[in-house]
PDB file of N, CA and C in Angstrom:
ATOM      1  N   UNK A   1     -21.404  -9.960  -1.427  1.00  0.00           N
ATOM      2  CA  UNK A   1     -20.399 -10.995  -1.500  1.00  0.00           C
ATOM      3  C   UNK A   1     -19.036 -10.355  -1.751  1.00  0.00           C
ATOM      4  N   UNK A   2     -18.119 -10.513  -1.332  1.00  0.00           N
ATOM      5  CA  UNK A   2     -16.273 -10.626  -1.074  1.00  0.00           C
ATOM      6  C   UNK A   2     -16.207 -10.852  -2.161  1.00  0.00           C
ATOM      7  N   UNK A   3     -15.604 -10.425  -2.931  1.00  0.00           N
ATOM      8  CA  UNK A   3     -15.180 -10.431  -4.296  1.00  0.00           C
ATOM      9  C   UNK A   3     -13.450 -10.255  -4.770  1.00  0.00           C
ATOM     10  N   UNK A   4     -12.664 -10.020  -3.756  1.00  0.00           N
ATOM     11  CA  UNK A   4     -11.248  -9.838  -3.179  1.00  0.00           C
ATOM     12  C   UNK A   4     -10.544 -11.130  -4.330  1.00  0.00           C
ATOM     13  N   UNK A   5      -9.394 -10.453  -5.028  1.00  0.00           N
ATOM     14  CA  UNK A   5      -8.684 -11.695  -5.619  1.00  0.00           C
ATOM     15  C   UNK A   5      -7.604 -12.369  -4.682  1.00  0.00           C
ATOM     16  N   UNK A   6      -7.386 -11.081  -3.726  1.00  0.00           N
ATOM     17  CA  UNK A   6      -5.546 -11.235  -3.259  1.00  0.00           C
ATOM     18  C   UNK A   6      -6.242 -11.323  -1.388  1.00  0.00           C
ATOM     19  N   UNK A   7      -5.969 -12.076  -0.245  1.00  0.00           N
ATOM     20  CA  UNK A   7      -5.634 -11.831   0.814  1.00  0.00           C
ATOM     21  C   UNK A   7      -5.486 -10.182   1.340  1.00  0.00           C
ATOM     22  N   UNK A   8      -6.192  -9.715   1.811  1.00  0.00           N
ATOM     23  CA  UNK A   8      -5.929  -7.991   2.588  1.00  0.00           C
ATOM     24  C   UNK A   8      -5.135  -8.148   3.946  1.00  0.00           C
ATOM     25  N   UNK A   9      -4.201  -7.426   4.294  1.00  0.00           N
ATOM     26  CA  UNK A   9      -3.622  -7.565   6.102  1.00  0.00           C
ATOM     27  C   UNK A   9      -3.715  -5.970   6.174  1.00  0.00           C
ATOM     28  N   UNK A  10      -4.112  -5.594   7.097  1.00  0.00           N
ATOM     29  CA  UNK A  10      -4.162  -4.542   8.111  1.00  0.00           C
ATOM     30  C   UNK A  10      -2.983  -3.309   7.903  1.00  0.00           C
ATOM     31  N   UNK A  11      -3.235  -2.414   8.111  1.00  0.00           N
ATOM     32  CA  UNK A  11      -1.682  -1.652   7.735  1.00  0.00           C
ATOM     33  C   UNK A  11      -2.229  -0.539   8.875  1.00  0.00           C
ATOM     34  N   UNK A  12      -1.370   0.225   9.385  1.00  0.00           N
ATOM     35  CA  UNK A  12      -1.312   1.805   9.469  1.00  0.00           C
ATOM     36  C   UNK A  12      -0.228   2.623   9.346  1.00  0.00           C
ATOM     37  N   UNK A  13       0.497   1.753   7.984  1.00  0.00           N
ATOM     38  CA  UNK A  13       1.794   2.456   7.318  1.00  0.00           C
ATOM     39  C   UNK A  13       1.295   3.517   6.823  1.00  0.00           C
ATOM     40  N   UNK A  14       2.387   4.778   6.692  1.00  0.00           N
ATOM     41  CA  UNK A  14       1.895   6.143   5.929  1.00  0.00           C
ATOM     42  C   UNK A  14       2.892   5.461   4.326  1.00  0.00           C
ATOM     43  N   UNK A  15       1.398   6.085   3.792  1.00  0.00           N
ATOM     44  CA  UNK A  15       1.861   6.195   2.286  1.00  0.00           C
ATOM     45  C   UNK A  15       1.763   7.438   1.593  1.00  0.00           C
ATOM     46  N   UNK A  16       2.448   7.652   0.106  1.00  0.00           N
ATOM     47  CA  UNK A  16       2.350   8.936  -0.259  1.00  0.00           C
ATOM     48  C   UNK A  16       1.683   8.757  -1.753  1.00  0.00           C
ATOM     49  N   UNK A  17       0.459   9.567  -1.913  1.00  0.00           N
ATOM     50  CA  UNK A  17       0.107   9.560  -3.076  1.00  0.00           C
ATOM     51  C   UNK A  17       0.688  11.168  -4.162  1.00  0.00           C
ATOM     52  N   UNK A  18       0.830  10.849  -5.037  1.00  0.00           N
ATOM     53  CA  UNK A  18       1.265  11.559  -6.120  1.00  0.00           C
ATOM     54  C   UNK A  18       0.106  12.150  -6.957  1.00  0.00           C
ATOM     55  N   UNK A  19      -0.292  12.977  -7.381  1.00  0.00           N
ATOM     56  CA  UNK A  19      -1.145  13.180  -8.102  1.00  0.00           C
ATOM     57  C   UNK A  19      -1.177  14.593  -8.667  1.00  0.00           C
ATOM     58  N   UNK A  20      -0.784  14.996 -10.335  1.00  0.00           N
ATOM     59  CA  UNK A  20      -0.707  16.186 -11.034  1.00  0.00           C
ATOM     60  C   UNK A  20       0.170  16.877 -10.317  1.00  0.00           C
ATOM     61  N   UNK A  21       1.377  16.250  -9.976  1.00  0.00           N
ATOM     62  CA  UNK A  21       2.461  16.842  -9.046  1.00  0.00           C
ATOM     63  C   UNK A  21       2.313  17.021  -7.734  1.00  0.00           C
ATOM     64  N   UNK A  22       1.447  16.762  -6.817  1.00  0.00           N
ATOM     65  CA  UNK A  22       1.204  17.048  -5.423  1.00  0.00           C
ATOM     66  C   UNK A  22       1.148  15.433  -4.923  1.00  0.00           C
ATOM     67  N   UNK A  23       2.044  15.962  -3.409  1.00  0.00           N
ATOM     68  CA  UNK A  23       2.389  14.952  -3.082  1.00  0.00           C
ATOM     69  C   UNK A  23       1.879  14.905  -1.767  1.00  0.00           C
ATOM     70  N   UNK A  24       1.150  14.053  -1.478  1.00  0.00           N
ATOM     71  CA  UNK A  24       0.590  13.702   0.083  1.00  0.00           C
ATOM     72  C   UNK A  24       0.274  12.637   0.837  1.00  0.00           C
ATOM     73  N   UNK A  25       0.265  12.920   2.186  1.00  0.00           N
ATOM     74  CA  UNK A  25       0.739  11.645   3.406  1.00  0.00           C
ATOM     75  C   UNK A  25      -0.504  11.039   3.339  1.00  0.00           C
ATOM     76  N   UNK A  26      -0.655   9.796   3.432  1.00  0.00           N
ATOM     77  CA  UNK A  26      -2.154   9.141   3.868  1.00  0.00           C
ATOM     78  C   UNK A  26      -2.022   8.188   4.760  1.00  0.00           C
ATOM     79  N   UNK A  27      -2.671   7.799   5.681  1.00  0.00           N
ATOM     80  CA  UNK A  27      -2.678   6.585   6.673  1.00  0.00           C
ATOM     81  C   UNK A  27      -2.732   5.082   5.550  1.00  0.00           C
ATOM     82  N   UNK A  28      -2.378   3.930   5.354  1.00  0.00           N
ATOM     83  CA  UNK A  28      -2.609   2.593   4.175  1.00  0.00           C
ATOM     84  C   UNK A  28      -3.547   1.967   5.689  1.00  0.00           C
ATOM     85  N   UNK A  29      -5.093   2.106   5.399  1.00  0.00           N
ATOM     86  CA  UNK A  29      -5.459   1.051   6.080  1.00  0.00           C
ATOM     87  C   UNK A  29      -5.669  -0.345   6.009  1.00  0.00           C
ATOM     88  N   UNK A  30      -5.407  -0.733   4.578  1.00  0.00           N
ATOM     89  CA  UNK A  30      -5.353  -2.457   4.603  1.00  0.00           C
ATOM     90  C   UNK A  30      -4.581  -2.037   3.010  1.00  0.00           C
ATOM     91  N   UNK A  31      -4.007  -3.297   2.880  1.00  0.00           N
ATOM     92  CA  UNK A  31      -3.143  -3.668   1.833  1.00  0.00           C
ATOM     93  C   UNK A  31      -2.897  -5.173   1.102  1.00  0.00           C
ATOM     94  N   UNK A  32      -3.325  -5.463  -0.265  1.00  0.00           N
ATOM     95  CA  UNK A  32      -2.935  -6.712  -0.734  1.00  0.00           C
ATOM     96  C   UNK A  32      -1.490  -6.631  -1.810  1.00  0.00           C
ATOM     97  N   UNK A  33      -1.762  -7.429  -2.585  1.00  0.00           N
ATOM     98  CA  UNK A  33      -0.552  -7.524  -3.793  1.00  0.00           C
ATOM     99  C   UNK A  33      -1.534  -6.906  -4.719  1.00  0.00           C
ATOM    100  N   UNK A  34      -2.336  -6.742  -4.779  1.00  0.00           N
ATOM    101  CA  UNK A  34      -3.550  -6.164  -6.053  1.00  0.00           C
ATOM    102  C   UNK A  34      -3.756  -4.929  -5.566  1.00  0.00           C
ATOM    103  N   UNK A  35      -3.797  -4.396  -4.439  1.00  0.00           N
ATOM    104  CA  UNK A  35      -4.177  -2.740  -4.018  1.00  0.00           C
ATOM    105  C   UNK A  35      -3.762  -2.406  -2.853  1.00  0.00           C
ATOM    106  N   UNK A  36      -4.627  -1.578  -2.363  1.00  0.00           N
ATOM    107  CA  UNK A  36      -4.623  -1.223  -1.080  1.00  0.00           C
ATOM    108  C   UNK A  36      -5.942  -0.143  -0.641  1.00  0.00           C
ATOM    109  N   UNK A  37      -6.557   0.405   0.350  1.00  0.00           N
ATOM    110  CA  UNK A  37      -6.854   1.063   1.070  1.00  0.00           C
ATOM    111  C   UNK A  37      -6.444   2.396   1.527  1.00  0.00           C
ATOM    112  N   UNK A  38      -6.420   3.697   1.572  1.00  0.00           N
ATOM    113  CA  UNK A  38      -5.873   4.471   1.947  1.00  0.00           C
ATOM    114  C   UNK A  38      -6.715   5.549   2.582  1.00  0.00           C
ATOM    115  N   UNK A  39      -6.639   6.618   3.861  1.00  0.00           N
ATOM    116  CA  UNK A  39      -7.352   7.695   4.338  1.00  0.00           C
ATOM    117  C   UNK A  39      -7.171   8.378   3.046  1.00  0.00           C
ATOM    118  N   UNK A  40      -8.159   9.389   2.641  1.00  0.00           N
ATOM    119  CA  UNK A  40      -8.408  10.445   1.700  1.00  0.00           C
ATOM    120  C   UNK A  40      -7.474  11.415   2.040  1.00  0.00           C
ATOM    121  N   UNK A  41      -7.603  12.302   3.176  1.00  0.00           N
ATOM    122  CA  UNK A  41      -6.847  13.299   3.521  1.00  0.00           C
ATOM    123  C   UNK A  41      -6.727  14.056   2.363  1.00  0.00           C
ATOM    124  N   UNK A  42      -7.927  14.714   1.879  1.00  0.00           N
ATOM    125  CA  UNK A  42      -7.585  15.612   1.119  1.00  0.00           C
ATOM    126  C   UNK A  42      -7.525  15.158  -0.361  1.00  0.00           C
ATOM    127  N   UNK A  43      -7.044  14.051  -1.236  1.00  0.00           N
ATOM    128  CA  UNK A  43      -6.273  13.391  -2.262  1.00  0.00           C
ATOM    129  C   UNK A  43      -7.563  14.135  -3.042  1.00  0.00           C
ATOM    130  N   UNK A  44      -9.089  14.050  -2.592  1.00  0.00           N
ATOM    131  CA  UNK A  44     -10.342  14.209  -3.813  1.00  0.00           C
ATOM    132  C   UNK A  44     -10.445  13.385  -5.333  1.00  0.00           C
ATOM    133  N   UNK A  45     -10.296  12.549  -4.426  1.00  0.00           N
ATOM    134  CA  UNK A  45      -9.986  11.098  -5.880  1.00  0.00           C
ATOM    135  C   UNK A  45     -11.295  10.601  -6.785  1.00  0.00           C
ATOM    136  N   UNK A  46     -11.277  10.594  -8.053  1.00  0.00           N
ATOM    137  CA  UNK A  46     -12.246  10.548  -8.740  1.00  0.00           C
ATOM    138  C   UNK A  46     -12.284   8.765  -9.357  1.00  0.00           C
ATOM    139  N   UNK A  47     -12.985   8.433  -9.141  1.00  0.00           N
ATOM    140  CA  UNK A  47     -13.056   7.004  -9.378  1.00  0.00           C
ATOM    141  C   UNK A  47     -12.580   6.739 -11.225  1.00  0.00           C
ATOM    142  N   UNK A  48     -11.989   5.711 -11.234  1.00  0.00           N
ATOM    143  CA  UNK A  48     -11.069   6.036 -13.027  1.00  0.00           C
ATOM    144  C   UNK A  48      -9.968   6.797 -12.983  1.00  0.00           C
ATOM    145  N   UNK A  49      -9.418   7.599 -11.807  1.00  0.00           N
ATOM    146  CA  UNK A  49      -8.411   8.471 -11.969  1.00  0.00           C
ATOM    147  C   UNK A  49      -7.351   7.524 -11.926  1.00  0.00           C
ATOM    148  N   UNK A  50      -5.881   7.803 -12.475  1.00  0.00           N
ATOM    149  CA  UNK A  50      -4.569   7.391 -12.399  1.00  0.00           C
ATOM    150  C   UNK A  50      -3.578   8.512 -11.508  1.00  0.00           C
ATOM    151  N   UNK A  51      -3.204   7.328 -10.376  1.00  0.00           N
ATOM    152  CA  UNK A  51      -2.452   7.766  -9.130  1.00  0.00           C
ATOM    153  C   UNK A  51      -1.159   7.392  -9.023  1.00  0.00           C
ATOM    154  N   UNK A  52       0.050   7.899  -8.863  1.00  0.00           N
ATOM    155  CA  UNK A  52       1.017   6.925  -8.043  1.00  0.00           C
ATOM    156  C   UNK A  52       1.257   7.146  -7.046  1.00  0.00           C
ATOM    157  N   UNK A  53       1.511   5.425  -5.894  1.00  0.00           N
ATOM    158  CA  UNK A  53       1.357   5.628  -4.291  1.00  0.00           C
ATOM    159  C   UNK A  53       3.025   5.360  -4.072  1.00  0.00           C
ATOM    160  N   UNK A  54       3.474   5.940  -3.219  1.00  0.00           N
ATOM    161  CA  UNK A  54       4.864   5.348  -2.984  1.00  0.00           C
ATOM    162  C   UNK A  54       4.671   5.004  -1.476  1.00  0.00           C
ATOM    163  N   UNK A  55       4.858   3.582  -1.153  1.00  0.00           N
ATOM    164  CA  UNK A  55       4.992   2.350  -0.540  1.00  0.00           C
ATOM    165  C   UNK A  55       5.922   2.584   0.310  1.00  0.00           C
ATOM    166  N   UNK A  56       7.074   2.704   0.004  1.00  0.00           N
ATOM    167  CA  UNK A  56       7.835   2.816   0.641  1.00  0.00           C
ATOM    168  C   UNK A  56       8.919   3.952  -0.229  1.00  0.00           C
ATOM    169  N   UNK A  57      10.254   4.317   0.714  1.00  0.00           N
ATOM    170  CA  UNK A  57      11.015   5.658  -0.131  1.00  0.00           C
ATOM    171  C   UNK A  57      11.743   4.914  -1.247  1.00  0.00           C
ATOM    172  N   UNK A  58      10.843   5.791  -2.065  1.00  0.00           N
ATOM    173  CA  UNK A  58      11.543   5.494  -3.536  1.00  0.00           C
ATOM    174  C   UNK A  58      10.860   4.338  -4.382  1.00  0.00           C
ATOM    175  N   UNK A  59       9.922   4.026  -3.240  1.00  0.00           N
ATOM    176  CA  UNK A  59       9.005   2.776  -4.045  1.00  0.00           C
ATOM    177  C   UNK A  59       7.748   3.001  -4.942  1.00  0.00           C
ATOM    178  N   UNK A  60       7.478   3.697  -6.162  1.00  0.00           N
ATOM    179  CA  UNK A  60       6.317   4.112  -6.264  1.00  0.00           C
ATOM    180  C   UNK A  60       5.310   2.863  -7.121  1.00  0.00           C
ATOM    181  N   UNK A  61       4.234   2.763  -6.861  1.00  0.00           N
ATOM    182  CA  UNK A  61       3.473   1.718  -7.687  1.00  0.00           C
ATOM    183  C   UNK A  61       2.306   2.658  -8.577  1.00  0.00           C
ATOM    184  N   UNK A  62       2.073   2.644  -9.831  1.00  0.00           N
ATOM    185  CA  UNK A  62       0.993   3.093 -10.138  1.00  0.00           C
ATOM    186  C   UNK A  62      -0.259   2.447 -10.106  1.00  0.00           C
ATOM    187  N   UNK A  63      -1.331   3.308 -10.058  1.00  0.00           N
ATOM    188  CA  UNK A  63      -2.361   2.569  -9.259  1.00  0.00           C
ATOM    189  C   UNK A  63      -3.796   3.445 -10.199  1.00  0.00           C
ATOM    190  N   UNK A  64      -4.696   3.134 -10.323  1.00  0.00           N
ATOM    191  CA  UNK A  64      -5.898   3.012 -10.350  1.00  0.00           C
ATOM    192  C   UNK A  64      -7.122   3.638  -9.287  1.00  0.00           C
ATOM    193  N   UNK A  65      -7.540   4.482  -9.221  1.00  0.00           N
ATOM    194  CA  UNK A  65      -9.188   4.507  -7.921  1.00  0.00           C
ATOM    195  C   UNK A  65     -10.363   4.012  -8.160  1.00  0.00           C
ATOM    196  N   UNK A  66     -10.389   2.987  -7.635  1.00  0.00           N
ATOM    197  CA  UNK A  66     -11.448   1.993  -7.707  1.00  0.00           C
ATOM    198  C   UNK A  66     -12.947   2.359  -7.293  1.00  0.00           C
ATOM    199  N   UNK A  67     -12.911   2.884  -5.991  1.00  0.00           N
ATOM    200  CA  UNK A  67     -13.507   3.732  -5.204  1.00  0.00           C
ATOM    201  C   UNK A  67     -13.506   4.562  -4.680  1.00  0.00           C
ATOM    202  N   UNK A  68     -14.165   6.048  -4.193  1.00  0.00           N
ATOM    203  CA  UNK A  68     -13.682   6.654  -3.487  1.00  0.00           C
ATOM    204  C   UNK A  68     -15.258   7.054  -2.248  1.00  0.00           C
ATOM    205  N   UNK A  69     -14.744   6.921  -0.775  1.00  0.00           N
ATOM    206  CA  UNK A  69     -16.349   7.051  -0.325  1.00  0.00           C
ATOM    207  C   UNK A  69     -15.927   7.209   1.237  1.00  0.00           C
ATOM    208  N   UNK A  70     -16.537   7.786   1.943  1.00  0.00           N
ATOM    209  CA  UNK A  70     -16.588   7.603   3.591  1.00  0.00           C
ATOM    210  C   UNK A  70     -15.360   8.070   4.176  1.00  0.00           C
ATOM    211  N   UNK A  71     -14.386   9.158   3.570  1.00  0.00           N
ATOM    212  CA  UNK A  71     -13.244   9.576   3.223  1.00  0.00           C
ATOM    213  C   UNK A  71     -11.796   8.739   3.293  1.00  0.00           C
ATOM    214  N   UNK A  72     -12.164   7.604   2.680  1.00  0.00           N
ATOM    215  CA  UNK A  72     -11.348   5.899   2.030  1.00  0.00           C
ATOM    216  C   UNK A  72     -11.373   6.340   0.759  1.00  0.00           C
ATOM    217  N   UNK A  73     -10.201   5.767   0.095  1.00  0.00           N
ATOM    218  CA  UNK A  73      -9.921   5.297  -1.855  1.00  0.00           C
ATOM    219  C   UNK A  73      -9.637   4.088  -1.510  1.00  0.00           C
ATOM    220  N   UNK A  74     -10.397   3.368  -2.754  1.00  0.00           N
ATOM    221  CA  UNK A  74      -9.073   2.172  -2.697  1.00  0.00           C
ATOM    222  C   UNK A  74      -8.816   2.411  -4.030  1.00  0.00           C
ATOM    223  N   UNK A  75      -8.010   1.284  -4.305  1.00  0.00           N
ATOM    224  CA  UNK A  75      -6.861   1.424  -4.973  1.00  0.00           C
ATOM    225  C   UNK A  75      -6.221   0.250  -5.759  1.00  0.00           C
ATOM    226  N   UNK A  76      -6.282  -0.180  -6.847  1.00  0.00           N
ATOM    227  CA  UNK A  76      -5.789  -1.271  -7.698  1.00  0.00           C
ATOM    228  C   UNK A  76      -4.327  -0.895  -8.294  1.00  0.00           C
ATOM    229  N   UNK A  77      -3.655  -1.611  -7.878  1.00  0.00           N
ATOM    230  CA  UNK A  77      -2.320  -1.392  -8.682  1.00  0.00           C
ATOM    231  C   UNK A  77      -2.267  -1.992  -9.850  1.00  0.00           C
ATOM    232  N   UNK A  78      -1.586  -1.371 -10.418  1.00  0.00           N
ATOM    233  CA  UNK A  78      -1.474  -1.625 -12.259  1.00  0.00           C
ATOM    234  C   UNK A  78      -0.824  -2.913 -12.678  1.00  0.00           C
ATOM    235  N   UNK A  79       0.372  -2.898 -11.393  1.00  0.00           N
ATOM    236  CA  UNK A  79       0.927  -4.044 -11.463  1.00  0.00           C
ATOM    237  C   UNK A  79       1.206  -4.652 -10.038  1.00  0.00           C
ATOM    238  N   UNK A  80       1.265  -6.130 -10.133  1.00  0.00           N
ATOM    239  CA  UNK A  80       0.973  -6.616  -8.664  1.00  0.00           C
ATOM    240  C   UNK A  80       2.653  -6.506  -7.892  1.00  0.00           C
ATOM    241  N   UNK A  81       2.574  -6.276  -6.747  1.00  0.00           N
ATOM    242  CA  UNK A  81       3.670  -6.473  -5.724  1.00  0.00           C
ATOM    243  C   UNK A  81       4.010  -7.379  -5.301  1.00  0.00           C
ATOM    244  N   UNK A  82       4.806  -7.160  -4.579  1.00  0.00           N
ATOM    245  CA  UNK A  82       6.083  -8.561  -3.827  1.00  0.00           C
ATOM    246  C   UNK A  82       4.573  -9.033  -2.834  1.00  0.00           C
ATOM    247  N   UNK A  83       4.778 -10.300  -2.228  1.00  0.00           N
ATOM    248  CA  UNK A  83       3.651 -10.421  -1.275  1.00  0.00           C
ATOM    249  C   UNK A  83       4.653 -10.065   0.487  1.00  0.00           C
ATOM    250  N   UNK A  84       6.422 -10.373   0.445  1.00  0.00           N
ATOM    251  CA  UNK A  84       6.800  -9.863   1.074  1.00  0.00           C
ATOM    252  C   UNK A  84       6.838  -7.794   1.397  1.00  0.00           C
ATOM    253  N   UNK A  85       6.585  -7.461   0.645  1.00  0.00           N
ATOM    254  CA  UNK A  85       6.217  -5.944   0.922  1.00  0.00           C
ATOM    255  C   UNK A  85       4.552  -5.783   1.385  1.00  0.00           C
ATOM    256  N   UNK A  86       4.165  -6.363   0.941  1.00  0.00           N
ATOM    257  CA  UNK A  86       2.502  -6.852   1.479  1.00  0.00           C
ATOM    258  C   UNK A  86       2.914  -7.073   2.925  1.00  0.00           C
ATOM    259  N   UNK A  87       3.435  -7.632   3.286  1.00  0.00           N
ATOM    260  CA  UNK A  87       3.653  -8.119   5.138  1.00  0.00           C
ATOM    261  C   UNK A  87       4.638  -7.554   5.442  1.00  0.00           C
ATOM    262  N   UNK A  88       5.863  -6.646   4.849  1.00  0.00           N
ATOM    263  CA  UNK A  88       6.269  -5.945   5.234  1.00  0.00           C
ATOM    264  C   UNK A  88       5.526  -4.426   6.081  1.00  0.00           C
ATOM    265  N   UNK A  89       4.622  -4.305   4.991  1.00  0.00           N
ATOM    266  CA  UNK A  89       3.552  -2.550   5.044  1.00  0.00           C
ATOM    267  C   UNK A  89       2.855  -3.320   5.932  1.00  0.00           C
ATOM    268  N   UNK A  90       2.180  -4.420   6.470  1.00  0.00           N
ATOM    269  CA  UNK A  90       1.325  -4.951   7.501  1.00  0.00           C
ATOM    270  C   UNK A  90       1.930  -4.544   9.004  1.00  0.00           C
ATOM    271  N   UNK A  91       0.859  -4.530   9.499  1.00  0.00           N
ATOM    272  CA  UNK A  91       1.768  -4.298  11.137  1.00  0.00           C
ATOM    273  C   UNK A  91       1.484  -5.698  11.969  1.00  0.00           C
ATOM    274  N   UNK A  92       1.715  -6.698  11.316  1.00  0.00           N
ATOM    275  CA  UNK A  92       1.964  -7.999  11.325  1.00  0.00           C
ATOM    276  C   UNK A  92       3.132  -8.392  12.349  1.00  0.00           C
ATOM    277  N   UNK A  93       3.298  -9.624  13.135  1.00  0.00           N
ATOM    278  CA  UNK A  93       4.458  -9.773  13.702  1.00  0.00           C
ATOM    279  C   UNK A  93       5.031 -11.371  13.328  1.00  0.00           C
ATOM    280  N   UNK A  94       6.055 -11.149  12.447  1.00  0.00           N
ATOM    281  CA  UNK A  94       6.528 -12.361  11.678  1.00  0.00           C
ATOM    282  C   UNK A  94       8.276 -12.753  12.650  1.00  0.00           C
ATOM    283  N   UNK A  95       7.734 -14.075  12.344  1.00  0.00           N
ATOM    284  CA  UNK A  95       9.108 -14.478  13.244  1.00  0.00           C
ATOM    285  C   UNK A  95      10.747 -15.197  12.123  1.00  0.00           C
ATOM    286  N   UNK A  96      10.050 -14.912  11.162  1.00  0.00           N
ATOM    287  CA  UNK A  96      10.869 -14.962   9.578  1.00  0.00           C
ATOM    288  C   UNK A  96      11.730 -13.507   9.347  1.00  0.00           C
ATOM    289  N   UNK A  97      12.488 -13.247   9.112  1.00  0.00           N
ATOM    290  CA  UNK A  97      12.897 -11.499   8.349  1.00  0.00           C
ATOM    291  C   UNK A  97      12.296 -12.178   7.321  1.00  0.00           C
ATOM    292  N   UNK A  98      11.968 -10.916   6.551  1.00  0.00           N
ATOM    293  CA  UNK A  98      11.210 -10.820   5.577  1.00  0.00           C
ATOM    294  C   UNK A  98      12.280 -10.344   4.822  1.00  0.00           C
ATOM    295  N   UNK A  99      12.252 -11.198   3.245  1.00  0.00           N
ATOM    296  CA  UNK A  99      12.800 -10.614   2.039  1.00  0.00           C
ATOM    297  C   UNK A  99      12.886 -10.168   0.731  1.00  0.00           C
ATOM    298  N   UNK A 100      13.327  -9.377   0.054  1.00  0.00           N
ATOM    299  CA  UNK A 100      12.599  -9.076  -1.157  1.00  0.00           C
ATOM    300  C   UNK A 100      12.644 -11.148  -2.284  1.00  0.00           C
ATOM    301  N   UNK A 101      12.272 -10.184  -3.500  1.00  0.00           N
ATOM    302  CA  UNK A 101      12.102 -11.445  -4.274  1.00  0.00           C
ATOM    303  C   UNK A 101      13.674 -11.863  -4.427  1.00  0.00           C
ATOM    304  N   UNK A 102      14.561 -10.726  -4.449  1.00  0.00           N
ATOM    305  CA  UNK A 102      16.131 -11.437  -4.809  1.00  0.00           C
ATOM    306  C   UNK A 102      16.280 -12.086  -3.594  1.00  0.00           C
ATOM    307  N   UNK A 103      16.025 -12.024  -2.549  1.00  0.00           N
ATOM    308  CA  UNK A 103      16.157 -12.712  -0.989  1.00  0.00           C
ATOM    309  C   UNK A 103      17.016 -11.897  -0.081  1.00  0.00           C
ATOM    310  N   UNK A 104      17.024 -10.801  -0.470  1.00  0.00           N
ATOM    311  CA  UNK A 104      17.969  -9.294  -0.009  1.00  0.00           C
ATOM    312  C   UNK A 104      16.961  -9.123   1.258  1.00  0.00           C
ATOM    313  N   UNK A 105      17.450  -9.097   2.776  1.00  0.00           N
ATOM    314  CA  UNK A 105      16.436  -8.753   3.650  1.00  0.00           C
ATOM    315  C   UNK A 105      15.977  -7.385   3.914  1.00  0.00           C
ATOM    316  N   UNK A 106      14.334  -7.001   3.817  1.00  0.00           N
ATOM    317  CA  UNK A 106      14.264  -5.942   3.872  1.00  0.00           C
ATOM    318  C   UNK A 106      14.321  -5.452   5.865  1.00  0.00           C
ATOM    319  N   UNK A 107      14.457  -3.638   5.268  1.00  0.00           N
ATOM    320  CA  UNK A 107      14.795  -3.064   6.294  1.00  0.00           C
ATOM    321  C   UNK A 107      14.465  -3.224   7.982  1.00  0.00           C
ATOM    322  N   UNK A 108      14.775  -2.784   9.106  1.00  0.00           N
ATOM    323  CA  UNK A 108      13.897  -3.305   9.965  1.00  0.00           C
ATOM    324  C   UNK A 108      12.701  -2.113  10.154  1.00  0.00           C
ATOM    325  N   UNK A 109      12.054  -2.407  11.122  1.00  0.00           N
ATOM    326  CA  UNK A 109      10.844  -1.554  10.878  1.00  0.00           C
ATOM    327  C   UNK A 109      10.334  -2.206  12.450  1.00  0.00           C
ATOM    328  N   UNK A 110       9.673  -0.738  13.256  1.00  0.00           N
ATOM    329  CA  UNK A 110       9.655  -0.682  14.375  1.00  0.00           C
ATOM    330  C   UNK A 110      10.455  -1.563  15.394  1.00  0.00           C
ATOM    331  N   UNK A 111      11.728  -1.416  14.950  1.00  0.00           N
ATOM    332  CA  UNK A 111      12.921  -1.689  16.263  1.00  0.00           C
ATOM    333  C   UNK A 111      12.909  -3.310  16.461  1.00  0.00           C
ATOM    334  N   UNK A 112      12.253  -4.365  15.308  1.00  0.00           N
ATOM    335  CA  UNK A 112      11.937  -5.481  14.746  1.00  0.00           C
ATOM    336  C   UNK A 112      12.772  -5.910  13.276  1.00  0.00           C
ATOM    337  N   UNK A 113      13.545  -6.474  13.234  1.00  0.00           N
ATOM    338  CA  UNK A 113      13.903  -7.161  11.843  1.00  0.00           C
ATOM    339  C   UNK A 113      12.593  -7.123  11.101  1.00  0.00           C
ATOM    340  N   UNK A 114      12.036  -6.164   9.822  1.00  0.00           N
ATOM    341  CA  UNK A 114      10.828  -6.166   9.195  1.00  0.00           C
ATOM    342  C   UNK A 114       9.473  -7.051   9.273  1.00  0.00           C
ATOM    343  N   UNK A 115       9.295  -6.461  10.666  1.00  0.00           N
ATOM    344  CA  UNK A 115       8.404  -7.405  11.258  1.00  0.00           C
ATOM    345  C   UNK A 115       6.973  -7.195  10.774  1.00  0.00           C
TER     346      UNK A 115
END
């Protein structure tokens, strides 16, 4: 049984995990306001470990490894996100610009008003 608190959408945004100073690229294959999904690539994530992912530049969230298996982590954030950065990191096609919580529109993203 689905046990999911938050909605998941699809991603194949690169994210960067942080960990004991090393910093590396990962594919985000799905993403909510509660976590996300990420390729391993290397990270060797120990389930209980404390990570930070940066989302976007300069965006870092600290996060949690929930799982690690089939060379996937996921990933609980400590604290929940915008649900517009949620469909921002989606490769979603919204006919809204998307904006932060102040209503500041975020960036565009693939040659799309943050689609």
């Amino acid at each position: 049984m689905d046990q999911r608190r938050a909605e998941r959408l699809t991603s194949e945004t690169e994210v960067y995990s942080v960990k004991r100073g090393q910093r590396r690229t990962h594919a985000c294959r799905n993403i909510s306001r509660l976590g996300c999904m990420i390729a391993d690539d290397g990270l060797a994530a120990v389930t209980g470990e404390d990570i930070e992912i940066e989302l976007l530049g300069g965006v870092t969230v600290p996060a949690r490894v929930i799982w690690a298996r089939q060379g996937h982590v996921g990933l609980a954030f400590k604290r929940e996100i915008n649900p517009a950065t949620v469909r921002y990191l989606a490769a979603e096609e919204s006919e809204q610009p998307l904006r932060d919580r102040f209503g500041r529109l975020l960036p565009e993203r693939f040659g799309k008003h943050a689609a």
